[in-house]
PDB file of N, CA and C in Angstrom:
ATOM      1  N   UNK A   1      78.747 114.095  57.213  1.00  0.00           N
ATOM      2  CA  UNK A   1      79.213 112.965  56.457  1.00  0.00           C
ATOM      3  C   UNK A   1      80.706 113.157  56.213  1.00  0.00           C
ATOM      4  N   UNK A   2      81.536 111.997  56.609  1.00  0.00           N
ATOM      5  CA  UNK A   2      82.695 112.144  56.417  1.00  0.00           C
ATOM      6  C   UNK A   2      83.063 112.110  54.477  1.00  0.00           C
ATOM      7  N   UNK A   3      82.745 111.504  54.272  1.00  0.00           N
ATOM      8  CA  UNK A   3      83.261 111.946  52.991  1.00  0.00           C
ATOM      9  C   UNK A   3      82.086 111.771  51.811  1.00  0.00           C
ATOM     10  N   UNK A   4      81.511 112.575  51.792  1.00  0.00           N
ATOM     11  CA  UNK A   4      80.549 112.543  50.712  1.00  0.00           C
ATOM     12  C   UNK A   4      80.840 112.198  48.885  1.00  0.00           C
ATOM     13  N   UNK A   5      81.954 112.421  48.533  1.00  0.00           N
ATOM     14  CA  UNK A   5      82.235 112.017  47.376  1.00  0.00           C
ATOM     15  C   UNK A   5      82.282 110.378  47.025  1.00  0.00           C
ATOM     16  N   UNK A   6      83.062 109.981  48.254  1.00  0.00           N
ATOM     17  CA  UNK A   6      82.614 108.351  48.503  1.00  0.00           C
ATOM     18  C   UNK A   6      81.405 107.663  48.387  1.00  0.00           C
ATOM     19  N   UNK A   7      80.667 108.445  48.980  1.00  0.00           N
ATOM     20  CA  UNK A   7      79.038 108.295  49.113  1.00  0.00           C
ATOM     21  C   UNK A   7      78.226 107.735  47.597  1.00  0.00           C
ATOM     22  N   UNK A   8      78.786 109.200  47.496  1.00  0.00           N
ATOM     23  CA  UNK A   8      77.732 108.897  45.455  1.00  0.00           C
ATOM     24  C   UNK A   8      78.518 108.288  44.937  1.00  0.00           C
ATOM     25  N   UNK A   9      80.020 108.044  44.862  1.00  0.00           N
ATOM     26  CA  UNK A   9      80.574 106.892  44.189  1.00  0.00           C
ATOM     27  C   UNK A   9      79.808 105.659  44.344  1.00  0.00           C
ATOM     28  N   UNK A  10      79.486 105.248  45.768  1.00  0.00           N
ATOM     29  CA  UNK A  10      78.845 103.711  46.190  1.00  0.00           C
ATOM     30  C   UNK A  10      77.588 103.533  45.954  1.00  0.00           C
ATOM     31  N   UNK A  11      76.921 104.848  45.607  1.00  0.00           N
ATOM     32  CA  UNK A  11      76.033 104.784  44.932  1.00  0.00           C
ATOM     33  C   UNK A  11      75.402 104.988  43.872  1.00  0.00           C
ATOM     34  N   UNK A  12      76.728 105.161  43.403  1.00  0.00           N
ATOM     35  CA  UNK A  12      76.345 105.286  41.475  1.00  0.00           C
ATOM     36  C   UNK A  12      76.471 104.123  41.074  1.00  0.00           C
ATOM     37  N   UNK A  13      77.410 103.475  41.351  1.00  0.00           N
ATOM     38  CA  UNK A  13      78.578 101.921  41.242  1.00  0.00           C
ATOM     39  C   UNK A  13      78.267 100.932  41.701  1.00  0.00           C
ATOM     40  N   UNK A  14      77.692 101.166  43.236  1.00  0.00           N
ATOM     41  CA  UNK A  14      77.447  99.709  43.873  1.00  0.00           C
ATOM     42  C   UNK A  14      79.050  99.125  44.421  1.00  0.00           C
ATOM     43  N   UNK A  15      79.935  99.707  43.964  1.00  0.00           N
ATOM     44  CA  UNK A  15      81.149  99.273  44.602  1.00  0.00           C
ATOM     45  C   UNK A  15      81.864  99.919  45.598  1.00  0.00           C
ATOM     46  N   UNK A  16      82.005  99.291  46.806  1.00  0.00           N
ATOM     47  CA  UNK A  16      82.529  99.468  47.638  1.00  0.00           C
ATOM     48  C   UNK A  16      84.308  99.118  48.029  1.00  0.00           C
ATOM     49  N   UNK A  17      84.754  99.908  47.528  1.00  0.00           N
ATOM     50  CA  UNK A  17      86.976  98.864  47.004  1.00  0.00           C
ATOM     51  C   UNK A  17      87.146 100.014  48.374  1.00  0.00           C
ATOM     52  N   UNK A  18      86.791 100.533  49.518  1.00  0.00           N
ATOM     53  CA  UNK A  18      87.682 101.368  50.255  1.00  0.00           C
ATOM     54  C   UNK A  18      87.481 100.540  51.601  1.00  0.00           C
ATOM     55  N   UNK A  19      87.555  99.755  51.875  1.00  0.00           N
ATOM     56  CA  UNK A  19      87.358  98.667  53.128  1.00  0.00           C
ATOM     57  C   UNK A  19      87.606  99.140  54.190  1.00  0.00           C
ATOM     58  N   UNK A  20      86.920  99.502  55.456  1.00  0.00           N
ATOM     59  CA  UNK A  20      87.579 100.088  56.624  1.00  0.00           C
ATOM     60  C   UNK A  20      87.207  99.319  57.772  1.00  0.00           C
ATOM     61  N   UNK A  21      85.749  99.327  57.645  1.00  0.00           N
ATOM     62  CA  UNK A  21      84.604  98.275  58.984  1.00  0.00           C
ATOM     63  C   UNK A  21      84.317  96.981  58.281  1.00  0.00           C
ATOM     64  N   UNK A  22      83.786  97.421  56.931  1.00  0.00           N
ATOM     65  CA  UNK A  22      83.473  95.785  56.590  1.00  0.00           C
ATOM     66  C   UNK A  22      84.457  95.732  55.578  1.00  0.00           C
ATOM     67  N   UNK A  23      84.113  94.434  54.808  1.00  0.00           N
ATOM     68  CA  UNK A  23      84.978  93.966  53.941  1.00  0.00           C
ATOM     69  C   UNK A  23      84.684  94.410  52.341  1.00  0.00           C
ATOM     70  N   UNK A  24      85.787  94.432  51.425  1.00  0.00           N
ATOM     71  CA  UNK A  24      85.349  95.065  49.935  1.00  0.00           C
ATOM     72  C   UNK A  24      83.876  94.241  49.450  1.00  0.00           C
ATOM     73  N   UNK A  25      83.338  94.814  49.175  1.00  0.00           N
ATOM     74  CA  UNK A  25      82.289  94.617  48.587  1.00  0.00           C
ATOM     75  C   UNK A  25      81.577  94.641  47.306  1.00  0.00           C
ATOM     76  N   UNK A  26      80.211  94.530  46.889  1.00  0.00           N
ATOM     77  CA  UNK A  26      79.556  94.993  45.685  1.00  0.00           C
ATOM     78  C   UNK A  26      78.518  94.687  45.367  1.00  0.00           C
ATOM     79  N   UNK A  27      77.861  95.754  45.493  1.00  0.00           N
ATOM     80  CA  UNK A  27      76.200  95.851  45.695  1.00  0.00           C
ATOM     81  C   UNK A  27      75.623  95.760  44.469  1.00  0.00           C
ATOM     82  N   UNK A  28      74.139  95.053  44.374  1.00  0.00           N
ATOM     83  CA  UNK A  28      73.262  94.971  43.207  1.00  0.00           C
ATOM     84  C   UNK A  28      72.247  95.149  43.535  1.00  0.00           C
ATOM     85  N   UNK A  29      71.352  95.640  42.572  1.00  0.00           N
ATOM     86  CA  UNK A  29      69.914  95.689  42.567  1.00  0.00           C
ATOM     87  C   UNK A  29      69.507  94.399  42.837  1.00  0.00           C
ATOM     88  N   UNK A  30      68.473  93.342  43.425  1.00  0.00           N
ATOM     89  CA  UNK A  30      68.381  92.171  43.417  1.00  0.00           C
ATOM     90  C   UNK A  30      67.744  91.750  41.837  1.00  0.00           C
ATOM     91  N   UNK A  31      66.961  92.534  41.012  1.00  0.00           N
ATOM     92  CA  UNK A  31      67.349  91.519  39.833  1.00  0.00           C
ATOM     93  C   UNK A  31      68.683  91.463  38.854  1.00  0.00           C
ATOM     94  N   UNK A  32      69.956  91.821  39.821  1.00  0.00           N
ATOM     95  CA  UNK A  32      71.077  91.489  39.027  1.00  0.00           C
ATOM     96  C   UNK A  32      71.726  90.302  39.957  1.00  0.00           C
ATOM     97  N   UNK A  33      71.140  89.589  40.957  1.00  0.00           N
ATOM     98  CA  UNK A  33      71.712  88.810  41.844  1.00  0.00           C
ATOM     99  C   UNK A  33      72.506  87.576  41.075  1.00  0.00           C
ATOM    100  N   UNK A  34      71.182  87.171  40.504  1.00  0.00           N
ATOM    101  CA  UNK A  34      71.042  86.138  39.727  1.00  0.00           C
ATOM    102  C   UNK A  34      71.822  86.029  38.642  1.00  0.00           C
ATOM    103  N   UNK A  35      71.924  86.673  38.008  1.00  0.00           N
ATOM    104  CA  UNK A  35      72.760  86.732  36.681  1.00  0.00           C
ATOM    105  C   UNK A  35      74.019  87.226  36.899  1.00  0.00           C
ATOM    106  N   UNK A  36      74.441  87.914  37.985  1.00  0.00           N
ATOM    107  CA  UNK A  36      75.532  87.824  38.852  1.00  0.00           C
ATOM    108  C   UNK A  36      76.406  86.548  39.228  1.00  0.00           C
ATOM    109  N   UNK A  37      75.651  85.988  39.895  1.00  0.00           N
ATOM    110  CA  UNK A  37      76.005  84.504  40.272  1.00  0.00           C
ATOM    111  C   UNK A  37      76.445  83.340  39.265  1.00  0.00           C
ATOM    112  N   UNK A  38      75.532  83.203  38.314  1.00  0.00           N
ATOM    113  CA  UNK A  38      75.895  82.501  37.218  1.00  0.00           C
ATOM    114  C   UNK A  38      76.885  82.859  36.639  1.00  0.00           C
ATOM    115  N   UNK A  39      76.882  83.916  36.318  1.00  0.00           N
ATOM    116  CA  UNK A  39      78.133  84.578  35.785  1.00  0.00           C
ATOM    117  C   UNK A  39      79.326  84.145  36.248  1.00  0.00           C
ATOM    118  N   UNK A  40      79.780  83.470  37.275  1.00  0.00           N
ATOM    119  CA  UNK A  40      80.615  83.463  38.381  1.00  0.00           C
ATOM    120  C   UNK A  40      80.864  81.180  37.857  1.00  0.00           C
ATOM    121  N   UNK A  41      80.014  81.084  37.377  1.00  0.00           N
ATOM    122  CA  UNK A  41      79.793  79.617  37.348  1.00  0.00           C
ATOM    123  C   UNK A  41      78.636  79.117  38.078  1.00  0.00           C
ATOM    124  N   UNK A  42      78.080  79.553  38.980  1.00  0.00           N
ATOM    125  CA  UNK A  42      76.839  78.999  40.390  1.00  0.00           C
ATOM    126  C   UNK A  42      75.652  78.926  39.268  1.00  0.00           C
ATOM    127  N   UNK A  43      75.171  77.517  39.533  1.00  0.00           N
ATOM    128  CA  UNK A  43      73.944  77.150  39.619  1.00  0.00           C
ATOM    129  C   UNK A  43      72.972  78.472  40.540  1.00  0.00           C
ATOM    130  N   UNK A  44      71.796  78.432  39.917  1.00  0.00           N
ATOM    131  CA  UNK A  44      70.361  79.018  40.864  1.00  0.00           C
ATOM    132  C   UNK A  44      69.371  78.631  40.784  1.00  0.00           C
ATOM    133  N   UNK A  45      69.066  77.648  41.689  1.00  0.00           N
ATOM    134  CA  UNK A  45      67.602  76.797  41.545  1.00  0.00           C
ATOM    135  C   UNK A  45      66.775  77.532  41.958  1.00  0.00           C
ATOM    136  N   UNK A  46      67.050  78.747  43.005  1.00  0.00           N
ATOM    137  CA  UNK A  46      66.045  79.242  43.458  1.00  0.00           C
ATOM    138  C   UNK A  46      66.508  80.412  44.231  1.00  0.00           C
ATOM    139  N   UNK A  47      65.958  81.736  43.900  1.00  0.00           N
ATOM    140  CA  UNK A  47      66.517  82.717  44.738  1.00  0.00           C
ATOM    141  C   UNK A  47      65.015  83.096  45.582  1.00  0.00           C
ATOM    142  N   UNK A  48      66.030  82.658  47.012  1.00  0.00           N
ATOM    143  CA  UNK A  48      64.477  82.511  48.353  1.00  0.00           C
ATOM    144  C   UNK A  48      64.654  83.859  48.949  1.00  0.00           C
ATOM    145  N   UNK A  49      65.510  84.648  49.098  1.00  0.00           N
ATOM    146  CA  UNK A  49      65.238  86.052  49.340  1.00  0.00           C
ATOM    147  C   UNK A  49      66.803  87.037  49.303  1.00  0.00           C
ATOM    148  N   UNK A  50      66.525  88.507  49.330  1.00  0.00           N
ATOM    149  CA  UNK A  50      67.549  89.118  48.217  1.00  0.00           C
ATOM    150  C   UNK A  50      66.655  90.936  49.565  1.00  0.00           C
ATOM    151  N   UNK A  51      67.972  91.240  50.945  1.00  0.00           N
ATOM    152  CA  UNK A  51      66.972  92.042  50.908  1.00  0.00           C
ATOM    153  C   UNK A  51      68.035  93.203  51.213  1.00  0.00           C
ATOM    154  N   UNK A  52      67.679  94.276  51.244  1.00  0.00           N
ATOM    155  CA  UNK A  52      68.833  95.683  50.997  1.00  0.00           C
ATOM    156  C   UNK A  52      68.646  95.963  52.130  1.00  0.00           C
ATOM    157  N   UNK A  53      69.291  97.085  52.316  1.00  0.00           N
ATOM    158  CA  UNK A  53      69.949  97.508  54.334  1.00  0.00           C
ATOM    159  C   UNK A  53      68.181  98.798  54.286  1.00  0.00           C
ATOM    160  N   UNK A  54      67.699  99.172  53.354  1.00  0.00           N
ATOM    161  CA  UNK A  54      66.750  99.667  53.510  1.00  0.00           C
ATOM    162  C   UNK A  54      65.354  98.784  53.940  1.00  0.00           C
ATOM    163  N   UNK A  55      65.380  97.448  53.693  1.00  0.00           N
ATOM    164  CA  UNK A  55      64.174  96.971  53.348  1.00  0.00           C
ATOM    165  C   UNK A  55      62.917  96.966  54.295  1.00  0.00           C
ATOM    166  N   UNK A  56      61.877  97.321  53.976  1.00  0.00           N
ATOM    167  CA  UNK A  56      60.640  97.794  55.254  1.00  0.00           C
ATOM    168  C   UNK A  56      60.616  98.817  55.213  1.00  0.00           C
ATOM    169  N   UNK A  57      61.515 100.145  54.562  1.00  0.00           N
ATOM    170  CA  UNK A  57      61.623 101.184  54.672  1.00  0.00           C
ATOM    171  C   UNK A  57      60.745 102.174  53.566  1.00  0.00           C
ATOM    172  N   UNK A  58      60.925 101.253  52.737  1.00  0.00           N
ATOM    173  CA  UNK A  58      60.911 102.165  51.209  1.00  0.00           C
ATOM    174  C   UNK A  58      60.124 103.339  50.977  1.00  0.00           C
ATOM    175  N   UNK A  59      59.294 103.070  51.942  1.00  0.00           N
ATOM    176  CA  UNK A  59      58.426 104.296  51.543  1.00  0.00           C
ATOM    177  C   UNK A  59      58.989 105.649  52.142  1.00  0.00           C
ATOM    178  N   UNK A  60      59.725 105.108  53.227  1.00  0.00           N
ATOM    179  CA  UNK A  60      60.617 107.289  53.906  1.00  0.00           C
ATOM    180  C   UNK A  60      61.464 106.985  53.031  1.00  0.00           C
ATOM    181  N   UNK A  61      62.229 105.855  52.591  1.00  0.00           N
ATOM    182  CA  UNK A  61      63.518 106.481  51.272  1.00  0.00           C
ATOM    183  C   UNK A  61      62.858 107.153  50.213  1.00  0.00           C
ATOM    184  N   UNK A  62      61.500 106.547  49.502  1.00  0.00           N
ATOM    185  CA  UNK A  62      61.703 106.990  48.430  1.00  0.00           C
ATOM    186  C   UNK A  62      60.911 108.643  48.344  1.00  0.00           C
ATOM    187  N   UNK A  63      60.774 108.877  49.996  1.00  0.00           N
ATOM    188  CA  UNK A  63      60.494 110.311  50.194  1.00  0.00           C
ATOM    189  C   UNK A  63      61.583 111.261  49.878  1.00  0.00           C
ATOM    190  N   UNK A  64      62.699 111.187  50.199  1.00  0.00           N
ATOM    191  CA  UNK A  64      63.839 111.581  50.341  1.00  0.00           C
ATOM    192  C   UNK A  64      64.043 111.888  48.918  1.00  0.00           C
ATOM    193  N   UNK A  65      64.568 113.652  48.614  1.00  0.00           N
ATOM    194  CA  UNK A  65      64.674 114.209  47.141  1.00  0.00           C
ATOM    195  C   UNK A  65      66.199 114.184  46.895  1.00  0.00           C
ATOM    196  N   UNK A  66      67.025 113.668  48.073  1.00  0.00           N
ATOM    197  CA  UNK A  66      68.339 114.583  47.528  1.00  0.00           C
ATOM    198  C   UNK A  66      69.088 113.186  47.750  1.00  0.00           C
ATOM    199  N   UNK A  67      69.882 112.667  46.800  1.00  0.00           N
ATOM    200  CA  UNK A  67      70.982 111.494  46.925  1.00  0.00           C
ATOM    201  C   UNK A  67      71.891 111.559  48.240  1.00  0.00           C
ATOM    202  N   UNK A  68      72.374 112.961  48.703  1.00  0.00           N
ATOM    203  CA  UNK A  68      73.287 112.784  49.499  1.00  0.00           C
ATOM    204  C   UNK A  68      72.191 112.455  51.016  1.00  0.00           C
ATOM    205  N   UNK A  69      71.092 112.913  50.924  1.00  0.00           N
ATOM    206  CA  UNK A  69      70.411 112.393  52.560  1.00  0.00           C
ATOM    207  C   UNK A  69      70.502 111.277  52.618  1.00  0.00           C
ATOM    208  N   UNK A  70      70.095 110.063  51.132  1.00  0.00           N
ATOM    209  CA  UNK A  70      69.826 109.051  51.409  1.00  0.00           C
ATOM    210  C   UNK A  70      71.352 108.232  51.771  1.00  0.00           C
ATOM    211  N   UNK A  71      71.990 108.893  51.068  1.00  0.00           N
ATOM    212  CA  UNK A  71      73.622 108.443  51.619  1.00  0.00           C
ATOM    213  C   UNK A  71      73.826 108.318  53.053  1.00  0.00           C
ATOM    214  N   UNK A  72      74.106 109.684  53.873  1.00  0.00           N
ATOM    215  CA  UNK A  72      73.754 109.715  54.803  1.00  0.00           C
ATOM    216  C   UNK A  72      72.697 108.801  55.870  1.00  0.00           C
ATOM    217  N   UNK A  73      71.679 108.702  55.439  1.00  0.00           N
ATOM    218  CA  UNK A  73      70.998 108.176  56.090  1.00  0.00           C
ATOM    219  C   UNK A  73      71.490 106.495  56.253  1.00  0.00           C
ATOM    220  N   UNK A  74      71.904 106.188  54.944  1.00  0.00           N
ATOM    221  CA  UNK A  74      72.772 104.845  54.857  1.00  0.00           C
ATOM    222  C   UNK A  74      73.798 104.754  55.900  1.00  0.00           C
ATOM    223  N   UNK A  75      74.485 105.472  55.892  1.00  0.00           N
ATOM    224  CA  UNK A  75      75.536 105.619  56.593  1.00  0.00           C
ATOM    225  C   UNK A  75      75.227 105.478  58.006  1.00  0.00           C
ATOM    226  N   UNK A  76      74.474 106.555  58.559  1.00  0.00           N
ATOM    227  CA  UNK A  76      74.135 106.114  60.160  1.00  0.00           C
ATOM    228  C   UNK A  76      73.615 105.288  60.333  1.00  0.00           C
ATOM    229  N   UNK A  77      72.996 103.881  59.969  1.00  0.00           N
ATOM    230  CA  UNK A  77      72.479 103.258  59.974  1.00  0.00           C
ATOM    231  C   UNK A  77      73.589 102.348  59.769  1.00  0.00           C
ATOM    232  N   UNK A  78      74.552 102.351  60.030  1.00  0.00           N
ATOM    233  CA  UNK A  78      75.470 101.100  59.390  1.00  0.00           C
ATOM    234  C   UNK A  78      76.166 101.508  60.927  1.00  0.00           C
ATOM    235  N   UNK A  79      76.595 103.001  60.654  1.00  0.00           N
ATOM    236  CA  UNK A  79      77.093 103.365  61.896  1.00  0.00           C
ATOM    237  C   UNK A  79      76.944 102.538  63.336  1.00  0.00           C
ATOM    238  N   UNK A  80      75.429 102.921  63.456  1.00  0.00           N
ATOM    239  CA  UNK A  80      74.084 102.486  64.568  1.00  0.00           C
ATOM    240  C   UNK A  80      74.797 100.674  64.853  1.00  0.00           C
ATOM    241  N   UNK A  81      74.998 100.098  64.174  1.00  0.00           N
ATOM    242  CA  UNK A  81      75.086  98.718  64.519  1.00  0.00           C
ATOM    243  C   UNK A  81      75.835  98.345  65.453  1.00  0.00           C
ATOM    244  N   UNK A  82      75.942  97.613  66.652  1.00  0.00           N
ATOM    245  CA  UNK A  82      76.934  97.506  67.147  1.00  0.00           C
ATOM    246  C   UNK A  82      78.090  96.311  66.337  1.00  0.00           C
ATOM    247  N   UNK A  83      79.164  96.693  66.863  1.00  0.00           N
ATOM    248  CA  UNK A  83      80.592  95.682  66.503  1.00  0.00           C
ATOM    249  C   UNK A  83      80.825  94.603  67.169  1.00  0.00           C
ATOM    250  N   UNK A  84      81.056  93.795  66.377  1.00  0.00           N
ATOM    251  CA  UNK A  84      81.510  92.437  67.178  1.00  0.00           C
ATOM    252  C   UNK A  84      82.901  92.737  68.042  1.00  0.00           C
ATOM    253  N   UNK A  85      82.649  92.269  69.786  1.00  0.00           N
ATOM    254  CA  UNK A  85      84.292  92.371  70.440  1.00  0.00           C
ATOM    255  C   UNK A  85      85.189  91.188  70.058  1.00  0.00           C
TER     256      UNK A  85
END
């Protein structure tokens, strides 16, 4: 892992301010979507789905004992994607 201190920052925080591949960001649990949004001014008639870069997974994440694997594991998995040319 290139920089592991980064890691548990983004995952203590949910904030992502170091932009390199994608764009600044900021992650929520999905029941903060909502109250997120409003917050902002947005109407929510209806939140139709809300899903994390893990989702289908949960059960090998929530195997995983140590924060930095699951970091990691985040990470190659973002890696793995290909780039738009």
């Amino acid at each position: 892992m290139e920089n592991p201190e980064y890691a548990l920052q983004l995952l203590e925080t949910g904030i992502h301010d170091r932009p390199t591949r994608f764009a600044k960001a900021y992650y929520v649990h999905p029941d903060e979507v909502v109250p997120l949004m409003e917050s902002c001014g947005l109407r929510t008639p209806s939140l139709v789905g809300c899903e994390g870069v893990v989702a289908g997974h949960e059960d090998k994440v929530n195997e995983l004992t140590k924060r930095l694997e699951y970091a990691e594991m985040v990470l190659r998995g973002y890696r793995s994607v290909p780039r738009p040319v």
